[in-house]
Protein backbone atom coordinates (compact mmCIF):
# COMPACT_ATOMS: atom_id res chain seq x y z
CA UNK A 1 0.00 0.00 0.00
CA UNK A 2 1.25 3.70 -0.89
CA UNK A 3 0.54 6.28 2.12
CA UNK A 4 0.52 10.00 0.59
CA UNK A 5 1.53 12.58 2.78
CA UNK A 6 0.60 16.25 1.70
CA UNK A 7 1.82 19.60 2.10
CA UNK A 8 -1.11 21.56 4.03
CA UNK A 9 -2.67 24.64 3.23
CA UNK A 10 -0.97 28.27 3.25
CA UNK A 11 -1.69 29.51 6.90
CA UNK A 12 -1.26 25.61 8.49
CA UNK A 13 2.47 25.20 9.36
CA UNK A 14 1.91 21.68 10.92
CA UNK A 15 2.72 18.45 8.92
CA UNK A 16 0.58 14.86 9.24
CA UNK A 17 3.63 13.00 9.84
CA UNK A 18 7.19 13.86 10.89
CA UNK A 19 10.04 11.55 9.67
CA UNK A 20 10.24 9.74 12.62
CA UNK A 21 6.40 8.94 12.36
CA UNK A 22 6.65 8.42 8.71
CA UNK A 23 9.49 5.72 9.36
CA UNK A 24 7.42 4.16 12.24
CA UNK A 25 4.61 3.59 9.07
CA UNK A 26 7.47 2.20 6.58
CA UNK A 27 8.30 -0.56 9.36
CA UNK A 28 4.92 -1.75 8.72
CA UNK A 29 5.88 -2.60 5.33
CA UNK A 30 4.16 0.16 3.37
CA UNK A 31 5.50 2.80 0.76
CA UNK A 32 5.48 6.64 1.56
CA UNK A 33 5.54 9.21 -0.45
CA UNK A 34 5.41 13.03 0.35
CA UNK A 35 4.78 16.29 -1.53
CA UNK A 36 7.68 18.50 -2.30
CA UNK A 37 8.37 20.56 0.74
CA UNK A 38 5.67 19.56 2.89
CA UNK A 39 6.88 19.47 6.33
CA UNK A 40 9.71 22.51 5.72
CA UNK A 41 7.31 24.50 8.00
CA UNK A 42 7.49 22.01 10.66
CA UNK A 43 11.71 22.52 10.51
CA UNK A 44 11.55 18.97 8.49
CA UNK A 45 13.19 18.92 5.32
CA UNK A 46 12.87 16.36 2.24
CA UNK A 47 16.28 14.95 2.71
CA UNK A 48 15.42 14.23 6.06
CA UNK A 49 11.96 12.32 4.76
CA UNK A 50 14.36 10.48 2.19
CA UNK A 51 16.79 9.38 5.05
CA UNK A 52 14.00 7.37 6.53
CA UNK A 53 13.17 5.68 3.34
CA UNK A 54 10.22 7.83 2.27
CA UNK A 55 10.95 9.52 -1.66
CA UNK A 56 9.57 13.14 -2.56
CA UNK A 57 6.57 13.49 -5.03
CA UNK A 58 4.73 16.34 -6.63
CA UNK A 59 1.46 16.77 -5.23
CA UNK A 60 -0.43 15.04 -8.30
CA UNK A 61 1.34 12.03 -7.46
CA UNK A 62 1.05 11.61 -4.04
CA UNK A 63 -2.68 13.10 -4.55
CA UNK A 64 -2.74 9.01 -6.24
CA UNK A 65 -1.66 7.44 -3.29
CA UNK A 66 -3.98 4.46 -2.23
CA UNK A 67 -3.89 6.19 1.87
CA UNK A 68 -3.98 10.26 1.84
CA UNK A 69 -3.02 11.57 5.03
CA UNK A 70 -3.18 15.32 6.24
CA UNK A 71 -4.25 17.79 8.65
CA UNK A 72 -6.66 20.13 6.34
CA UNK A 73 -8.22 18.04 4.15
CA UNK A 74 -7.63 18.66 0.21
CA UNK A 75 -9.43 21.09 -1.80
CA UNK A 76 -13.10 20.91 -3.10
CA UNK A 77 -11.25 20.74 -6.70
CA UNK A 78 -8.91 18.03 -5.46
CA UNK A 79 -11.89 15.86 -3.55
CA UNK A 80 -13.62 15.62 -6.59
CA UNK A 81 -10.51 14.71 -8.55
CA UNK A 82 -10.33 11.43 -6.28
CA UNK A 83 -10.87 7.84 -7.02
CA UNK A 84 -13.84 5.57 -6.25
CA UNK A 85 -11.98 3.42 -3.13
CA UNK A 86 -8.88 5.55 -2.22
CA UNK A 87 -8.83 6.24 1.49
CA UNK A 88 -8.22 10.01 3.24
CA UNK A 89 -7.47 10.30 6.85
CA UNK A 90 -7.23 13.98 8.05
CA UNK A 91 -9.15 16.60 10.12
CA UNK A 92 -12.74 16.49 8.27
CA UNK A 93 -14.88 18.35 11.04
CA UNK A 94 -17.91 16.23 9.16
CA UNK A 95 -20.12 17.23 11.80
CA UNK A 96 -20.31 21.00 10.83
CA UNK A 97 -19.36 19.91 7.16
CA UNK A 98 -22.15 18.12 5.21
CA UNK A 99 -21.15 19.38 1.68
CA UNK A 100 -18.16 17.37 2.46
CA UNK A 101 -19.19 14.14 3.65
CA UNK A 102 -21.37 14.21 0.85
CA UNK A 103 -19.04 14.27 -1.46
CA UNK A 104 -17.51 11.58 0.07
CA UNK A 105 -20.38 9.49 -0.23
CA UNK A 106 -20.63 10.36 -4.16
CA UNK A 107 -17.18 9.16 -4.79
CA UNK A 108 -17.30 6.16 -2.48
CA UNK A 109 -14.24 7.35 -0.69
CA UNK A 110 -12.96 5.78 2.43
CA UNK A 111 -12.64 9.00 4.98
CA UNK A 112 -11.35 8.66 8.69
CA UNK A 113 -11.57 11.77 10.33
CA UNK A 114 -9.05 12.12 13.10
CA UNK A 115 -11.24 14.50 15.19
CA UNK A 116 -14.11 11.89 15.35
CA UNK A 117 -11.76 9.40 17.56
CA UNK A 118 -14.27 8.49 20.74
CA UNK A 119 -13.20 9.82 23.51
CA UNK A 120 -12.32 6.84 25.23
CA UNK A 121 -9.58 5.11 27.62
CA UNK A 122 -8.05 2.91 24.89
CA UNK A 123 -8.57 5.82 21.97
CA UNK A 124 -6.17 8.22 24.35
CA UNK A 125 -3.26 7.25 22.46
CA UNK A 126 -5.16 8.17 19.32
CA UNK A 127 -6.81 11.42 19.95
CA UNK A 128 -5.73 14.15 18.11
CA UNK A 129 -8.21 16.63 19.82
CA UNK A 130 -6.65 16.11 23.03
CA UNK A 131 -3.20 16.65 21.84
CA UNK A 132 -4.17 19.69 19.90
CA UNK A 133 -6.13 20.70 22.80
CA UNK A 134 -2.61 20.58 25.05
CA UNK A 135 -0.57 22.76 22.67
CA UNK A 136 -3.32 25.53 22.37
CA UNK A 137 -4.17 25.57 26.24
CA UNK A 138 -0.33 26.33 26.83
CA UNK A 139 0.28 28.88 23.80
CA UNK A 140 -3.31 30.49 24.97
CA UNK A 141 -1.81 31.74 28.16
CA UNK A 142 1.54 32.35 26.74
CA UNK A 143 -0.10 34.87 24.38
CA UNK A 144 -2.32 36.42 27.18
CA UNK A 145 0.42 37.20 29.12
CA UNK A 146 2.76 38.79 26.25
CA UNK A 147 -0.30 41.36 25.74
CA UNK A 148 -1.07 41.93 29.31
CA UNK A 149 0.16 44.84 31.07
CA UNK A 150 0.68 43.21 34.18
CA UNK A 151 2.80 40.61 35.99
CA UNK A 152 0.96 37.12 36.36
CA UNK A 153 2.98 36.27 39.74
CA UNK A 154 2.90 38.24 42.29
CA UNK A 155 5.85 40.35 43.15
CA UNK A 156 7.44 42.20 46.91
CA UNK A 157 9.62 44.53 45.60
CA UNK A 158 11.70 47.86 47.16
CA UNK A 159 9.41 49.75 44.82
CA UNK A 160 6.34 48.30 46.38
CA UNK A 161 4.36 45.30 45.98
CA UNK A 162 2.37 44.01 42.94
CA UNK A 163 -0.73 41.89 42.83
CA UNK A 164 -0.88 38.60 41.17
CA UNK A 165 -3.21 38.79 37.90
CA UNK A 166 -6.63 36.74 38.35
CA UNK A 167 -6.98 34.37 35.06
CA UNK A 168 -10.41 32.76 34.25
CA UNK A 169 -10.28 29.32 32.23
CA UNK A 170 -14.06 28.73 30.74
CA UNK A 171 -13.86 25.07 30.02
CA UNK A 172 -11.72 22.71 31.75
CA UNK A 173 -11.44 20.45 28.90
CA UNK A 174 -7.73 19.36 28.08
CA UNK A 175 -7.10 23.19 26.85
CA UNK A 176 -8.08 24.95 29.73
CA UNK A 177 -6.19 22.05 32.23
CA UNK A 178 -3.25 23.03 29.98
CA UNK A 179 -4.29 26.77 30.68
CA UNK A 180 -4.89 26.14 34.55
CA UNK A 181 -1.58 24.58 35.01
CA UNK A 182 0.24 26.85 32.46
CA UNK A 183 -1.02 30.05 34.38
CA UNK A 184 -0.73 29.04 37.87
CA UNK A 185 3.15 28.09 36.71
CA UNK A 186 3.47 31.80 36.09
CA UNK A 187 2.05 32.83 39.25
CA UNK A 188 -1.42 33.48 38.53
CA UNK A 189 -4.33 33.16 40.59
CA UNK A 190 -6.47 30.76 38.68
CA UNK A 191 -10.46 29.90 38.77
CA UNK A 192 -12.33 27.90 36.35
CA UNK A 193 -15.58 26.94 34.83
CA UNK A 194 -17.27 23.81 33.31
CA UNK A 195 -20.55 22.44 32.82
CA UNK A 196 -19.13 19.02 33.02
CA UNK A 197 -19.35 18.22 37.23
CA UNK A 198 -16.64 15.94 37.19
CA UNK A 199 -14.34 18.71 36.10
CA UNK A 200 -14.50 20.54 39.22
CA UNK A 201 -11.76 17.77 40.91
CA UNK A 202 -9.06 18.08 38.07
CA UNK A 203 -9.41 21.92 38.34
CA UNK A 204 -9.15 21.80 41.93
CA UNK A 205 -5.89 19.10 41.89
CA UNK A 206 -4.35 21.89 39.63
CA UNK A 207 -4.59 24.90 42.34
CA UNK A 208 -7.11 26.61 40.83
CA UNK A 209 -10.82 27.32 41.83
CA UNK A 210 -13.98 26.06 40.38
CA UNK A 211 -16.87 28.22 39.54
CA UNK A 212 -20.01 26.21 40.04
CA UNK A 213 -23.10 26.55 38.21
CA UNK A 214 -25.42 23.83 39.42
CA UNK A 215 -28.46 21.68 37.72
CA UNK A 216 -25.74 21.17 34.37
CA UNK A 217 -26.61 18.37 32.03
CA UNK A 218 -23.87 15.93 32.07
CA UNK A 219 -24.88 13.32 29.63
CA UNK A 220 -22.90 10.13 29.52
CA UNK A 221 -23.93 9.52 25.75
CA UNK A 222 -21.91 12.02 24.15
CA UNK A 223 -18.61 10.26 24.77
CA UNK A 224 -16.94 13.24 27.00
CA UNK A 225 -17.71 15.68 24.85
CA UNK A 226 -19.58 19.13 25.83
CA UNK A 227 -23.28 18.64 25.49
CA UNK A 228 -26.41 22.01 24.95
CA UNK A 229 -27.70 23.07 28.30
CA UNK A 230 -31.17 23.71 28.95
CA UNK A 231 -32.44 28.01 29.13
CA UNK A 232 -32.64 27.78 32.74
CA UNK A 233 -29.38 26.74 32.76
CA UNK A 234 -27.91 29.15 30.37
CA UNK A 235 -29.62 32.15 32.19
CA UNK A 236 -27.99 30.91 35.63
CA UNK A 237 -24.13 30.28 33.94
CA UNK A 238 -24.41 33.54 32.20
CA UNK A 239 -24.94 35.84 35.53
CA UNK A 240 -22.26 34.15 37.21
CA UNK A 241 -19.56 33.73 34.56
CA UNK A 242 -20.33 37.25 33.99
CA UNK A 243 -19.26 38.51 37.82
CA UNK A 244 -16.03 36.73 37.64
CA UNK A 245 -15.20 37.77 34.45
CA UNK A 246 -15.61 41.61 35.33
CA UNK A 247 -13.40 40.89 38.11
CA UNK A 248 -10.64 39.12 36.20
CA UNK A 249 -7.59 40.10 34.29
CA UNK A 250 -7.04 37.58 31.62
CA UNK A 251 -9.78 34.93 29.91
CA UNK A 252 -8.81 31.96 28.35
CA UNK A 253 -11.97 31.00 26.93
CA UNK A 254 -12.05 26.86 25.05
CA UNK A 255 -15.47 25.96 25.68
CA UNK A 256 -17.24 24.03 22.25
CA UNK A 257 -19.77 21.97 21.24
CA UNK A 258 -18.81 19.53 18.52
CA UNK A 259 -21.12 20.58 15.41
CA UNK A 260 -22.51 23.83 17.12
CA UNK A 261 -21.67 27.37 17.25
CA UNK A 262 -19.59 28.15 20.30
CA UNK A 263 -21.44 29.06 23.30
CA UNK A 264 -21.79 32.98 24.06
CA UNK A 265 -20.33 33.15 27.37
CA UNK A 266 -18.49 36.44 27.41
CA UNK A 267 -21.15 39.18 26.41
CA UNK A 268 -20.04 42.61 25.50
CA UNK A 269 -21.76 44.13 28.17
CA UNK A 270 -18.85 42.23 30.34
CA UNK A 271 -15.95 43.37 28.09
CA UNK A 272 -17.03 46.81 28.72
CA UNK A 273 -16.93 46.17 32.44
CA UNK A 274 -13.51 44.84 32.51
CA UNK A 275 -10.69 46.29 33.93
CA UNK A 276 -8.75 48.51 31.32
CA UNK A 277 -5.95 46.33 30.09
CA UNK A 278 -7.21 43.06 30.57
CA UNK A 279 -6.91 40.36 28.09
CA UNK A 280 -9.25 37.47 26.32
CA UNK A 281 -7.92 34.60 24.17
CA UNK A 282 -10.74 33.07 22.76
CA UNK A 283 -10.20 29.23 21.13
CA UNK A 284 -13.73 28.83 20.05
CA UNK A 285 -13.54 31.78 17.75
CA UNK A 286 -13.88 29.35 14.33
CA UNK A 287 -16.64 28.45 15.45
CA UNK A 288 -18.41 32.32 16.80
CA UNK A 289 -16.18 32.53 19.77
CA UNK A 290 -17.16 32.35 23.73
CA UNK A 291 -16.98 36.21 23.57
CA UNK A 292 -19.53 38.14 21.79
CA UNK A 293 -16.99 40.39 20.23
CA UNK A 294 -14.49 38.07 19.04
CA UNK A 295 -13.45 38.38 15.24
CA UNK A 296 -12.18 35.20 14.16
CA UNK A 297 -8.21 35.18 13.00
CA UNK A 298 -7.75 38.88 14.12
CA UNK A 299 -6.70 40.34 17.70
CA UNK A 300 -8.47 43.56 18.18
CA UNK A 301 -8.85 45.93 21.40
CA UNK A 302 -12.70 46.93 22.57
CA UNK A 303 -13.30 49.71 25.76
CA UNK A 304 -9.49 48.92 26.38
CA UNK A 305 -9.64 44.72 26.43
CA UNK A 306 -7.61 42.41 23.94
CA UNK A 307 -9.39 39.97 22.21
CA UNK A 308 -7.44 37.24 20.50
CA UNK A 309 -9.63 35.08 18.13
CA UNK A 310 -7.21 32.37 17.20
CA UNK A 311 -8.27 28.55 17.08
CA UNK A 312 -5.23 27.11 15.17
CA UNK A 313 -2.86 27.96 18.00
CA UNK A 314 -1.13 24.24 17.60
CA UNK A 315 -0.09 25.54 13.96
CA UNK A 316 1.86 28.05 15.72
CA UNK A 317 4.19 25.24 17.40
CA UNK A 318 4.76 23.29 14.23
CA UNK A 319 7.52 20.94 15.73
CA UNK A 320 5.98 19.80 18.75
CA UNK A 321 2.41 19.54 17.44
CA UNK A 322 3.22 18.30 14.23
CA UNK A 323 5.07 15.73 16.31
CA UNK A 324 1.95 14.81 18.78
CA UNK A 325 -0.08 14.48 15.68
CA UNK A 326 2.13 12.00 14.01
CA UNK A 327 2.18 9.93 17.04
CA UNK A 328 -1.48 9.89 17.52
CA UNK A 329 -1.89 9.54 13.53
CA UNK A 330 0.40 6.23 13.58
CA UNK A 331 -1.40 4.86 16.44
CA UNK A 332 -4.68 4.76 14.61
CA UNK A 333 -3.10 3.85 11.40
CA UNK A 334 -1.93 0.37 12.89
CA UNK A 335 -5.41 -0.42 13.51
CA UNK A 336 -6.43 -0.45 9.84
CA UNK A 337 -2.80 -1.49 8.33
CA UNK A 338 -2.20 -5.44 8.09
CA UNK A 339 1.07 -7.70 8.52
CA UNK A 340 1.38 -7.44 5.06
CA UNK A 341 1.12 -3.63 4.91
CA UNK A 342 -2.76 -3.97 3.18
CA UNK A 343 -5.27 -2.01 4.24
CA UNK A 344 -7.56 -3.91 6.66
CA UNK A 345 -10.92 -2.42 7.79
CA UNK A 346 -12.32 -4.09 11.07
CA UNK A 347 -15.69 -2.92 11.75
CA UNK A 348 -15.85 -4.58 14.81
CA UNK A 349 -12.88 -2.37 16.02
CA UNK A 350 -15.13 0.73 17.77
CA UNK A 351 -12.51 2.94 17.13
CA UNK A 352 -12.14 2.36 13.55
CA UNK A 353 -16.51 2.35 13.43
CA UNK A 354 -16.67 5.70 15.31
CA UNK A 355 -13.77 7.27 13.28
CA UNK A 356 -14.93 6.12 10.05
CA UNK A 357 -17.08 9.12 8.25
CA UNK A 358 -17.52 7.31 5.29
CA UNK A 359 -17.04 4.24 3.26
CA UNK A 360 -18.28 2.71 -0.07
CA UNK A 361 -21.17 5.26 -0.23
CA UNK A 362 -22.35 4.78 3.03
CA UNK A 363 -21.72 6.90 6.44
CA UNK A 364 -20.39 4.69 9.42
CA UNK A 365 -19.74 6.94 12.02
CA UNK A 366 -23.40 6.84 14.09
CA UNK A 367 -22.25 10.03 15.54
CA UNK A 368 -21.65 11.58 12.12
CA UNK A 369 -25.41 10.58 11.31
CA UNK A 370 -27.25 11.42 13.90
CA UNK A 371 -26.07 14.76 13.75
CA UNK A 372 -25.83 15.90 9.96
CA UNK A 373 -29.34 13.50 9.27
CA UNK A 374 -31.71 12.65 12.32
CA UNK A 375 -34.87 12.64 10.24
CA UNK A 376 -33.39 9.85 8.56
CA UNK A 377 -32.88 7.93 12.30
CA UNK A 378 -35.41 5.66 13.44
């Protein structure tokens, strides 16, 4: 079997596979090939691909590979360019991407989407969400703090003494435990929220404080993801993430709902209210942001706060999140590679069910379905 790796997008500086992935993949007897240049923004060259046995292609050729793998996905142009059978495995987002998947269906291609891995015990070695989730949560504060005016730590100097900044983490997912642990390295005093109750102990273990908003919906069925609350609800988080947000310094906001727009959890209102100077990094902005005033891709400044809108933070740490990928990405590929190097599809593997968007026409992902066609569910 022939594995394609392609060069991603202009504004994605990660790479699918590093050479010392890609050479974990040739040890299972299988041929890889790689666009010209691919991983250069990941500080990877081609001779250092061609050391490890993989040879350089131009992106037509490896575009014929019997695997793609990749981060972005291809173009429209190049999807439809395809053949019946070949397999893709990248970041799809199928659940906020029906056009896609449906084209995918047309061309009976065989799609894996990495960001549809369950979120379970024996998947953890497979799921690039988390690992993505890990870089952004620890660049997020990073970037908070290099536009802040103010210490994070507090500080008892001969010129007087200075106040630890208060940082507010809304989600406590693995990017805001990243953020928790990142900021309270740096001195900060730290409180969180999440809807999710069994948050509040991993927040605590990491020094910080847990805002609690009770009577949240925690349902078991979604698989540890983020699930819609109920109005009541809503009404009762807003008023009190609102009072500790007036009152804090920097926000590191994460929270998301696979296949939904970002909850509103930051109101404008708020950002007015804030302390001159203060500072929110908003992760959810791709998908409308936790703020209300966050512009996706752009860091502006409204009644004196910073809002970053940036959720591609991993592409701004190429070598370590390209590498986190790669690890994750040859985990899963060992499921569906045989002795031989052949592809071999087990549908009796949950991981490779649940993962799977699409295959020979059909969806298999029951997640994937639900979602994008729940008329059609009995």
């Amino acid at each position: 079997m022939t594995i394609g790796l392609l060069k991603e997008p202009e504004g994605e500086n990660r790479i699918a596979l590093l050479p010392e992935s890609a050479k974990a993949l040739i040890q299972l007897q299988v041929q890889i090939i790689v666009e010209s240049r691919a991983g250069e923004k990941a500080y990877a060259s081609d001779k250092d691909y061609e050391a490890i046995g993989a040879s350089i292609h131009s992106r037509a050729e490896v575009l014929q590979a019997d695997l793609i793998l990749g981060i972005q996905p291809p173009s429209e142009e190049e999807q439809l360019s395809l053949k019946d059978g070949q397999v893709l495995v990248c970041l799809f987002q199928p659940l906020s991407n029906k056009e896609l998947v449906e084209r995918f269906l047309d061309k009976k291609i065989t799609s894996f989407s990495m960001d549809n891995v369950p979120r379970t015990t024996r998947a953890q070695a497979m799921d690039v969400l988390s690992s993505m989730a890990t870089v952004a949560g620890y660049k997020a504060v990073l970037m908070a703090a290099s536009h802040s005016p103010r210490f994070f730590p507090m500080f008892m100097t001969a010129a007087g003494s200075i106040i630890p900044s208060k940082v507010l983490i809304l989600g406590a997912g693995v990017a805001g435990l990243q953020a928790i642990a990142s900021a309270r390295r740096l001195g900060a005093v730290v409180e969180a929220f999440d809807v999710r109750a069994a948050a509040e102990e991993e927040v605590k273990s990491l020094g910080a404080k847990f805002v609690k908003v009770e009577g949240a919906k925690d349902e078991a069925s979604a698989g540890g993801y983020a699930v819609e609350q109920s109005e009541e609800y809503k009404a009762k988080q807003q008023a009190l993430i609102q009072e500790h947000a007036r009152k804090s310094n920097i926000i590191i906001c994460t929270a998301q709902i696979p296949g939904r727009k970002a909850p509103v959890l930051i109101t404008s209102e708020t950002v007015e209210a804030m302390a001159p100077g203060s500072v929110i990094v908003d992760l959810a902005a791709s998908t409308g942001g936790n703020c209300e005033l966050t512009e996706n891709n752009q860091i502006i400044e409204k009644h004196g706060v910073t809002i970053i809108g940036d959720s591609n933070l991993p592409g701004t740490m190429p070598m370590d999140a390209s590498k986190m990928y790669g690890k994750n990405m040859v985990n899963f590929l060992k499921l569906i590679i045989g002795k031989e190097g052949e592809l071999m599809l087990n549908w009796e593997d949950d991981i490779v069910q649940n993962t799977c968007v699409t295959h020979q026409g059909e969806i298999r992902s029951e997640r994937v379905k639900n979602i994008l066609y729940p008329s059609e569910i009995n």
